[in-house]
Protein backbone atom coordinates (compact mmCIF):
# COMPACT_ATOMS: atom_id res chain seq x y z
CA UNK A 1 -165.53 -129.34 -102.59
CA UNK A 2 -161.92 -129.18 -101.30
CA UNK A 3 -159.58 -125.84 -102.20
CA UNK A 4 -157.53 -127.67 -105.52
CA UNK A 5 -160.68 -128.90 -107.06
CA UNK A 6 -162.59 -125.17 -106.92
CA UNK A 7 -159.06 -124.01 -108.21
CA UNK A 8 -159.50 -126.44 -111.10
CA UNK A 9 -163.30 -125.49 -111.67
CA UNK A 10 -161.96 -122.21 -111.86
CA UNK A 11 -159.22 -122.37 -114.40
CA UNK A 12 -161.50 -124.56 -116.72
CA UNK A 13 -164.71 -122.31 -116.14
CA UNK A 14 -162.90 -118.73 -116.28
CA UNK A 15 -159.14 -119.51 -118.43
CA UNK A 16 -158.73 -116.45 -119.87
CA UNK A 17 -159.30 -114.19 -116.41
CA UNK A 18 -156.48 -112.43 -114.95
CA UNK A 19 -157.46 -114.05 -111.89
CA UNK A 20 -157.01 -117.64 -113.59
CA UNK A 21 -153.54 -116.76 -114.62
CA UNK A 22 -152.55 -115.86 -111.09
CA UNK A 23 -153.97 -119.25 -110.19
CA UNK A 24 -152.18 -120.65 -112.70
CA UNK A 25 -148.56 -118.76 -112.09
CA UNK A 26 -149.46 -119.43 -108.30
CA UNK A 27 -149.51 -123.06 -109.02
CA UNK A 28 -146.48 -123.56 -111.51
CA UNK A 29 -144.48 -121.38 -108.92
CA UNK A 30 -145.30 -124.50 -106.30
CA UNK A 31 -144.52 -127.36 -108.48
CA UNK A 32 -141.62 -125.76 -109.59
CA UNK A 33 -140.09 -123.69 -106.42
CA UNK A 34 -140.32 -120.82 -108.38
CA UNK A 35 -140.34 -116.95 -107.14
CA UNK A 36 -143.99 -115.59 -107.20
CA UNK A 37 -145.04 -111.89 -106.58
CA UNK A 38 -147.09 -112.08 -103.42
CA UNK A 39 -148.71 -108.72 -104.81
CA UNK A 40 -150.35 -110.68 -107.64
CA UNK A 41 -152.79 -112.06 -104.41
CA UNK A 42 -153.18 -108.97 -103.41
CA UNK A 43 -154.98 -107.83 -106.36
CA UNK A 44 -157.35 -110.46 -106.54
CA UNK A 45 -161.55 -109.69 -105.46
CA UNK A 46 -161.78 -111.14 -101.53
CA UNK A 47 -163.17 -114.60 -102.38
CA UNK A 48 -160.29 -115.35 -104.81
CA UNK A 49 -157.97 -114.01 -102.47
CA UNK A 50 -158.89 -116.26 -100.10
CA UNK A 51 -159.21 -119.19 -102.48
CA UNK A 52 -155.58 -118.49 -102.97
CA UNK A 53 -154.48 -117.93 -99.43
CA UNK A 54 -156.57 -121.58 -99.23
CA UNK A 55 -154.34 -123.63 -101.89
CA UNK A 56 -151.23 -122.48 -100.09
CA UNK A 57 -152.32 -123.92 -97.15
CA UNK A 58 -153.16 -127.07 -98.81
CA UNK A 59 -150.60 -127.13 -101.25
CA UNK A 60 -148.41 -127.43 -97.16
CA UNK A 61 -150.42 -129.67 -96.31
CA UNK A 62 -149.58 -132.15 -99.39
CA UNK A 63 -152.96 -133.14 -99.40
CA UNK A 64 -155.03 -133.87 -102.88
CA UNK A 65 -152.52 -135.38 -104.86
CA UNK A 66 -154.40 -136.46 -107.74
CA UNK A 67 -155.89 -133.16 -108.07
CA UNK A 68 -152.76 -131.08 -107.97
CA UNK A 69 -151.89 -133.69 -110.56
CA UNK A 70 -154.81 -132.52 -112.79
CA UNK A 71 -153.78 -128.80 -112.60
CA UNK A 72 -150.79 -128.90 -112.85
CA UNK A 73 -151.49 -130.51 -116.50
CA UNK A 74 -153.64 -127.68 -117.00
CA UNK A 75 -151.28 -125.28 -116.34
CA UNK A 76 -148.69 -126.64 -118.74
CA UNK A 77 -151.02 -126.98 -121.47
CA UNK A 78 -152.27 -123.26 -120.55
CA UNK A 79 -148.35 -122.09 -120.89
């Protein structure tokens, strides 16, 4: 399963987890060249920190489009 799509599992599995609203402020600050506090990473458990470190190197990459697609609709409808 490629990095966006377990970011999307996430978000739809676990919405309401601190750790899905860093995901999700991760994300909208990408689509939308916003500021985001690097800390917030930081304070995620190892395997979502990596997960995170993952979709930024993706996210470069450009890769997935249809997927980033899908989340970012879920992070609008989430805000």
């Amino acid at each position: 399963m490629n990095t966006l799509k377990k970011v999307e599992k996430r978000l739809l599995k676990t919405p309401d987890e601190t750790a899905s609203q860093v995901f999700k402020d991760l994300i909208k600050a990408l689509y939308q060249n916003d500021p985001f506090n690097l800390a917030q990473i930081y304070e995620l458990d190892y395997e979502d920190f990596e997960l995170a470190l993952a979709v930024l190197k993706d996210w470069r990459l450009d890769r997935f489009t249809k997927t980033k697609e899908r989340l970012k609709e879920l992070v609008e409808v989430g805000m």
